[in-house]
PDB file of N, CA and C in Angstrom:
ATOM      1  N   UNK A   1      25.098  12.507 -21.274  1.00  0.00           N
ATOM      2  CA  UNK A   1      24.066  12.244 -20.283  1.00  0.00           C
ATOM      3  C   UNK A   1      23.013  11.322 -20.908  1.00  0.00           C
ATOM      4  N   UNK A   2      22.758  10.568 -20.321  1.00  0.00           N
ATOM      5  CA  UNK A   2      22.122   9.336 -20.757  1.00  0.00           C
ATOM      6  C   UNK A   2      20.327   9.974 -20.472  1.00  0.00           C
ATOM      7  N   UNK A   3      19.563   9.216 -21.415  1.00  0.00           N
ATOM      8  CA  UNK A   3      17.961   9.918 -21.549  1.00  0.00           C
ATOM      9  C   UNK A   3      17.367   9.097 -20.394  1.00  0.00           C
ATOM     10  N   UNK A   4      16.369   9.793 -19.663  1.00  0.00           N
ATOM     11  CA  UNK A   4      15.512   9.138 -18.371  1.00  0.00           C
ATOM     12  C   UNK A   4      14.302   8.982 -18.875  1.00  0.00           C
ATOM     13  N   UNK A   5      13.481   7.916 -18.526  1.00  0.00           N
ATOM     14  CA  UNK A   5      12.127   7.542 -18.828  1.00  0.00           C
ATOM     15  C   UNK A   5      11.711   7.928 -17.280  1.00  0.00           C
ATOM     16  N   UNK A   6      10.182   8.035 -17.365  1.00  0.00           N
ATOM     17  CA  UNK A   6       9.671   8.777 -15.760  1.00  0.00           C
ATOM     18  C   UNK A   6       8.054   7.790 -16.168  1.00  0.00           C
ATOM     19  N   UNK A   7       7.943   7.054 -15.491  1.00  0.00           N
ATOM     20  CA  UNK A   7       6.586   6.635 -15.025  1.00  0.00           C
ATOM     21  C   UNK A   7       5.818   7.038 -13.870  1.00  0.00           C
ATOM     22  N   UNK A   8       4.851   6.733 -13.493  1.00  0.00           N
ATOM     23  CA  UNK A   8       4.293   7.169 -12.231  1.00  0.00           C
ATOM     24  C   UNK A   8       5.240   6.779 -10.986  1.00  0.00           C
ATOM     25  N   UNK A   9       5.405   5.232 -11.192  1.00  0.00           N
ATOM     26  CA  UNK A   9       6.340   5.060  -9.676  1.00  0.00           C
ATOM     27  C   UNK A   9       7.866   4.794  -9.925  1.00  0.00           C
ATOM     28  N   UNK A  10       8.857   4.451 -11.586  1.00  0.00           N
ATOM     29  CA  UNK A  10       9.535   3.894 -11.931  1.00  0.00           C
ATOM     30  C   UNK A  10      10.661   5.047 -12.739  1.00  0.00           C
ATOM     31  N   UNK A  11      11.208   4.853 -12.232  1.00  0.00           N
ATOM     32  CA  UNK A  11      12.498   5.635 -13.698  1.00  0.00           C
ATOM     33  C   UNK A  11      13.651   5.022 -13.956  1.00  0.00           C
ATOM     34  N   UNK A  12      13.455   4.935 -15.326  1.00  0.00           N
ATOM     35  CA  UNK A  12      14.052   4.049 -16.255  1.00  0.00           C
ATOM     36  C   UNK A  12      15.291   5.096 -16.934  1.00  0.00           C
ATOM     37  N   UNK A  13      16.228   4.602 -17.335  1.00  0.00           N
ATOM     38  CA  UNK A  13      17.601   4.976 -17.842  1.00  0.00           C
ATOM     39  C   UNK A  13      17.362   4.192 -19.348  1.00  0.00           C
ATOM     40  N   UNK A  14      17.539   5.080 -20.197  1.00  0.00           N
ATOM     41  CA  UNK A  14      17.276   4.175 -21.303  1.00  0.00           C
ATOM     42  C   UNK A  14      19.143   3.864 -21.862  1.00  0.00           C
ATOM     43  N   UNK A  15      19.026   2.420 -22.342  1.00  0.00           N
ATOM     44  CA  UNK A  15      20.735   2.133 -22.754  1.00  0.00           C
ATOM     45  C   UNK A  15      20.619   2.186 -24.402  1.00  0.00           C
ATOM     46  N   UNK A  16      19.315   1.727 -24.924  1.00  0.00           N
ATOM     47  CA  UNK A  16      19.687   1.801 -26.194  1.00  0.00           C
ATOM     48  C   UNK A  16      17.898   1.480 -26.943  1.00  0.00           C
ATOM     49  N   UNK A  17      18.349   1.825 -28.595  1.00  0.00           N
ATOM     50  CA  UNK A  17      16.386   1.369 -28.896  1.00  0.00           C
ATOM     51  C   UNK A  17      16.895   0.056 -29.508  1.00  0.00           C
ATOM     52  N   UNK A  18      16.040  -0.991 -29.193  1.00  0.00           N
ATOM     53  CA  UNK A  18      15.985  -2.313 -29.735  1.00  0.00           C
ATOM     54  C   UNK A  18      15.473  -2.556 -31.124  1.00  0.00           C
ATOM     55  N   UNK A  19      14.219  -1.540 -31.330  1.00  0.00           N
ATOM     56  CA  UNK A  19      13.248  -1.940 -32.288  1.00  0.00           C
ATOM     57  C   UNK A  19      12.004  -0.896 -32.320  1.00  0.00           C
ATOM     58  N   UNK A  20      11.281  -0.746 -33.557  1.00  0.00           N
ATOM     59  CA  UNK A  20      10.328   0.305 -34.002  1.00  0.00           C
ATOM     60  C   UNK A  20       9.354  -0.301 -34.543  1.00  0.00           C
ATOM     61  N   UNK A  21       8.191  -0.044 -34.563  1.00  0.00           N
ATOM     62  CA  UNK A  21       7.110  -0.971 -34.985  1.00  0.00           C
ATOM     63  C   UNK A  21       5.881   0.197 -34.877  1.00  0.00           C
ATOM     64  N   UNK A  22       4.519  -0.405 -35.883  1.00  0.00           N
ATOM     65  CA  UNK A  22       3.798   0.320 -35.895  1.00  0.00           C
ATOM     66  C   UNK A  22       3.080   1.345 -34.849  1.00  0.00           C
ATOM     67  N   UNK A  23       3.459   1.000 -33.504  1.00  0.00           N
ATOM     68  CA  UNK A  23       2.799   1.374 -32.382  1.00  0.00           C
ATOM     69  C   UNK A  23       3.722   1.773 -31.705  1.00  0.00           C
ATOM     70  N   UNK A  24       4.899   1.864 -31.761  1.00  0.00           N
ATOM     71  CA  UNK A  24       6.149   2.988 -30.922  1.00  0.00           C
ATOM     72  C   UNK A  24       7.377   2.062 -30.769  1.00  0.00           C
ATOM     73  N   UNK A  25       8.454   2.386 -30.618  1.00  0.00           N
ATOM     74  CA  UNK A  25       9.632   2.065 -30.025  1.00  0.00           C
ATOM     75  C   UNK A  25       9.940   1.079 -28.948  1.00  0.00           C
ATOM     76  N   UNK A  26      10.737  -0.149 -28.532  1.00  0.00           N
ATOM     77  CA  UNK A  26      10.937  -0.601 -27.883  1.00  0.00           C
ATOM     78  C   UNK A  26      12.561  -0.439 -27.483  1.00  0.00           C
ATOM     79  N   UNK A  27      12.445  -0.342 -25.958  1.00  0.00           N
ATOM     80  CA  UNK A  27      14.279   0.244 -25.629  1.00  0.00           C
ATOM     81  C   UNK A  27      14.492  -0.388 -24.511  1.00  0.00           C
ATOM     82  N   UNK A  28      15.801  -0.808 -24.762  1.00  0.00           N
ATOM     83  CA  UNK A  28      15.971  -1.545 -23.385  1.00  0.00           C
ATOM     84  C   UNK A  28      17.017  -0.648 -22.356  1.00  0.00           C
ATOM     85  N   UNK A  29      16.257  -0.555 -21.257  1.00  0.00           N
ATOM     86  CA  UNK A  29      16.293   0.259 -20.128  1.00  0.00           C
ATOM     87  C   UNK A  29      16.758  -0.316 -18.990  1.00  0.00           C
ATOM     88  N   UNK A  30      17.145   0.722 -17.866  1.00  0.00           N
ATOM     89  CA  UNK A  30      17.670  -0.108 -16.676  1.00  0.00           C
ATOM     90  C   UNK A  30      16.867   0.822 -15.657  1.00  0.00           C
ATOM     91  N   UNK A  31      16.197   0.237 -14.505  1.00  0.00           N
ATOM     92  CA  UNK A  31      15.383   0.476 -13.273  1.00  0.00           C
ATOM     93  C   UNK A  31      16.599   1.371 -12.596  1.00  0.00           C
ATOM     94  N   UNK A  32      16.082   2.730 -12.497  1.00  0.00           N
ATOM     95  CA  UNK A  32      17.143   3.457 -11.486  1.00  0.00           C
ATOM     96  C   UNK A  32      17.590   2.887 -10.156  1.00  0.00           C
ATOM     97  N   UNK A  33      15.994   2.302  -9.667  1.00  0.00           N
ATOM     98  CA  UNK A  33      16.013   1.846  -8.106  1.00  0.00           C
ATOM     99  C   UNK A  33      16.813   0.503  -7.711  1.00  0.00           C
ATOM    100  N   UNK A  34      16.712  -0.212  -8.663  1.00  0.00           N
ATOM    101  CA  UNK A  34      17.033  -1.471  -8.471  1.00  0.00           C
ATOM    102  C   UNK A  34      18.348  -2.113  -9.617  1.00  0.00           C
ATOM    103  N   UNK A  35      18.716  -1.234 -10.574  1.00  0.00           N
ATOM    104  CA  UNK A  35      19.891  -1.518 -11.524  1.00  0.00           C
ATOM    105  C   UNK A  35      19.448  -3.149 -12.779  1.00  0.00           C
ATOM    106  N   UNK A  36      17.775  -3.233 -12.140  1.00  0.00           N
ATOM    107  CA  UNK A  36      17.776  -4.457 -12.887  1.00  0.00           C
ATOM    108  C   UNK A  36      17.175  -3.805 -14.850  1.00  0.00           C
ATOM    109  N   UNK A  37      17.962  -4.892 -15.538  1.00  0.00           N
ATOM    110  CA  UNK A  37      17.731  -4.363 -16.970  1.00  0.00           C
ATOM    111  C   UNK A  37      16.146  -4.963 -17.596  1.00  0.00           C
ATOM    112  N   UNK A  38      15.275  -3.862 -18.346  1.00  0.00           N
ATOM    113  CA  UNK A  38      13.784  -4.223 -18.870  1.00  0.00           C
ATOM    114  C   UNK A  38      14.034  -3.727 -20.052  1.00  0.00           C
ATOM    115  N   UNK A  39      12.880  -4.500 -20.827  1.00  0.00           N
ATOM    116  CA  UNK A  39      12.497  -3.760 -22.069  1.00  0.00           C
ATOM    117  C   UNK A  39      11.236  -3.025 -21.846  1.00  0.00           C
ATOM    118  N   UNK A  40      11.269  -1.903 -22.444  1.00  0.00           N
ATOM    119  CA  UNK A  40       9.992  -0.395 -22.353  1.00  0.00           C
ATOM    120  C   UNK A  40       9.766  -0.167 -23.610  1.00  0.00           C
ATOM    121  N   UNK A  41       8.039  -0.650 -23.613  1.00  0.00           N
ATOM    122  CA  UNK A  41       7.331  -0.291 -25.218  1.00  0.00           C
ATOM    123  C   UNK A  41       7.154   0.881 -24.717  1.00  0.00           C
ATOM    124  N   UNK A  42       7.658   2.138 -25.712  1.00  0.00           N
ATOM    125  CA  UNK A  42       6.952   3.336 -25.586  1.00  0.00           C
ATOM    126  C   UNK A  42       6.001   3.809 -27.090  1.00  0.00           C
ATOM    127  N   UNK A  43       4.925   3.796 -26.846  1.00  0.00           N
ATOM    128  CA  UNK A  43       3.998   3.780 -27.361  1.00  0.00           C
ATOM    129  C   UNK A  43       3.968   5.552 -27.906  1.00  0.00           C
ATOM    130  N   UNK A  44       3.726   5.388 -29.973  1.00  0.00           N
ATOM    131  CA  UNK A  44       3.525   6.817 -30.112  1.00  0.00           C
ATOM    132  C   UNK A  44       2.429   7.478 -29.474  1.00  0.00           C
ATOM    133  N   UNK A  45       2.200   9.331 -29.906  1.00  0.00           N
ATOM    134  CA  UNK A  45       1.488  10.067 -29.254  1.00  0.00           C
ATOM    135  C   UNK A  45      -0.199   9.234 -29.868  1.00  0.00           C
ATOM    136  N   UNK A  46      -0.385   9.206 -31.080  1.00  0.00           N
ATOM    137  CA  UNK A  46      -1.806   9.199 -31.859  1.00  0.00           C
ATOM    138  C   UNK A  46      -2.034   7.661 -31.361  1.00  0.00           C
ATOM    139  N   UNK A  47      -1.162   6.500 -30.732  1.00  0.00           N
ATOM    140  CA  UNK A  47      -1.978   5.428 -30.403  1.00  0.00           C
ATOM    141  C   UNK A  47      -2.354   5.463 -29.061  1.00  0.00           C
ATOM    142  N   UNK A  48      -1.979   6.610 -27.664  1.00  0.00           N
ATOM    143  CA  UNK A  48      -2.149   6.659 -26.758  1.00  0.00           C
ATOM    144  C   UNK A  48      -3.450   7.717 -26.808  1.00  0.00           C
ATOM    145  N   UNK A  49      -3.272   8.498 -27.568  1.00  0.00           N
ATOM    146  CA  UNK A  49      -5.028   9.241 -27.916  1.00  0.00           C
ATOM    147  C   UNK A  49      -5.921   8.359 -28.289  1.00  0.00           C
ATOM    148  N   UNK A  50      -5.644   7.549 -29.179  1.00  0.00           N
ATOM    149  CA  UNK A  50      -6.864   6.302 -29.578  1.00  0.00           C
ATOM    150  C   UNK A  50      -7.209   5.352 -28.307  1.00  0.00           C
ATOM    151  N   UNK A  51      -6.269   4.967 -27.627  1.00  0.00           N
ATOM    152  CA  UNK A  51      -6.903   3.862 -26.157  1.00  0.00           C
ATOM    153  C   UNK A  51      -7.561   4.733 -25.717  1.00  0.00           C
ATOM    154  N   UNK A  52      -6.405   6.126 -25.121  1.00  0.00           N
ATOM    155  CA  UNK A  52      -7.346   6.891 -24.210  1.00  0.00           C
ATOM    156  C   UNK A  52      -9.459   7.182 -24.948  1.00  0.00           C
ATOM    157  N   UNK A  53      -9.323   7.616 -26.224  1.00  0.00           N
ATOM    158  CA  UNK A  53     -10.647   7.838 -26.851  1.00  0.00           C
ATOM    159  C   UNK A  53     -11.298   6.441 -26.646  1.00  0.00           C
ATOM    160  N   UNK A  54     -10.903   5.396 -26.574  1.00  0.00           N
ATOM    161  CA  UNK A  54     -11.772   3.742 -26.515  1.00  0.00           C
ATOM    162  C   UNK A  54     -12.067   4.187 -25.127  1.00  0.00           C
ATOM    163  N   UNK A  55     -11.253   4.090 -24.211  1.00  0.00           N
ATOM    164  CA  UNK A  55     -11.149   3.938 -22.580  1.00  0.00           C
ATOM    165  C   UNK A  55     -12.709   4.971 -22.406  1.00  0.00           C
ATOM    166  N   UNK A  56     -12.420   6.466 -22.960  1.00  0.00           N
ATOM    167  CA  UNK A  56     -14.067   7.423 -22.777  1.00  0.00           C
ATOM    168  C   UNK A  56     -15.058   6.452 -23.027  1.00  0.00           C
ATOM    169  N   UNK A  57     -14.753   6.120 -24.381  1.00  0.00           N
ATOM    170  CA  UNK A  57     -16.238   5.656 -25.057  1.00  0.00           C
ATOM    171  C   UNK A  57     -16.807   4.400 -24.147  1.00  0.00           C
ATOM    172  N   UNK A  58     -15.761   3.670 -23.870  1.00  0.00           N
ATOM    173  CA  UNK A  58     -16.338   2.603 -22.794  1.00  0.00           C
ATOM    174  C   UNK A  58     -17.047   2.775 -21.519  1.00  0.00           C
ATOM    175  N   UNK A  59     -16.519   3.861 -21.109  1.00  0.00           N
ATOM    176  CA  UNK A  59     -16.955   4.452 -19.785  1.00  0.00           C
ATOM    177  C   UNK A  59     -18.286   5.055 -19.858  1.00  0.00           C
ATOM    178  N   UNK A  60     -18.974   5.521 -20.853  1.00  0.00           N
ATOM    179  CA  UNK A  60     -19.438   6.104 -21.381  1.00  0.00           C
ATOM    180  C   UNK A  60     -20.350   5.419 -21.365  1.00  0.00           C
ATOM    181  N   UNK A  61     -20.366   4.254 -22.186  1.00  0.00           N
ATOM    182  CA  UNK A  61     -21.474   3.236 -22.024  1.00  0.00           C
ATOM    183  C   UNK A  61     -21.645   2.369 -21.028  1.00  0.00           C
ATOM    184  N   UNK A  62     -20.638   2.245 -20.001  1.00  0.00           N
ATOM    185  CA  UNK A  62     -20.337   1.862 -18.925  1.00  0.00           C
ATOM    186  C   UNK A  62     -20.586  -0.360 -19.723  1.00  0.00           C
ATOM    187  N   UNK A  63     -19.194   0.030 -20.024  1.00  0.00           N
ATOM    188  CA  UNK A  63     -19.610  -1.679 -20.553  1.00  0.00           C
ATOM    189  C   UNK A  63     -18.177  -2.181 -19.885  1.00  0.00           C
TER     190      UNK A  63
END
């Protein structure tokens, strides 16, 4: 059984990982809805806590 990616509006079939890099995995995937083939940065857990912590602090100061 092949692994599913789940976005808010999109689900992705992953076919294989392309590549790894300091900031997460890149895999190239296929659109359930539409069969067309993408590449999907999936980004590790500790760099999606760090935007999310920028994203507060910005809001925050409202800049």
């Amino acid at each position: 059984m092949a692994a599913v990616l789940c976005s808010s509006s999109t689900e992705y079939t992953i076919i294989e990982f392309m590549g790894e890099g300091s900031f997460g995995k890149v895999a190239k995937c296929q659109i359930k809805s539409t069969c067309k083939i993408v590449a999907v940065k999936i980004l590790k857990d500790e760099v999606v806590q760090n935007v999310q912590h920028e994203v507060r602090n910005l809001r925050h100061q409202r800049i």
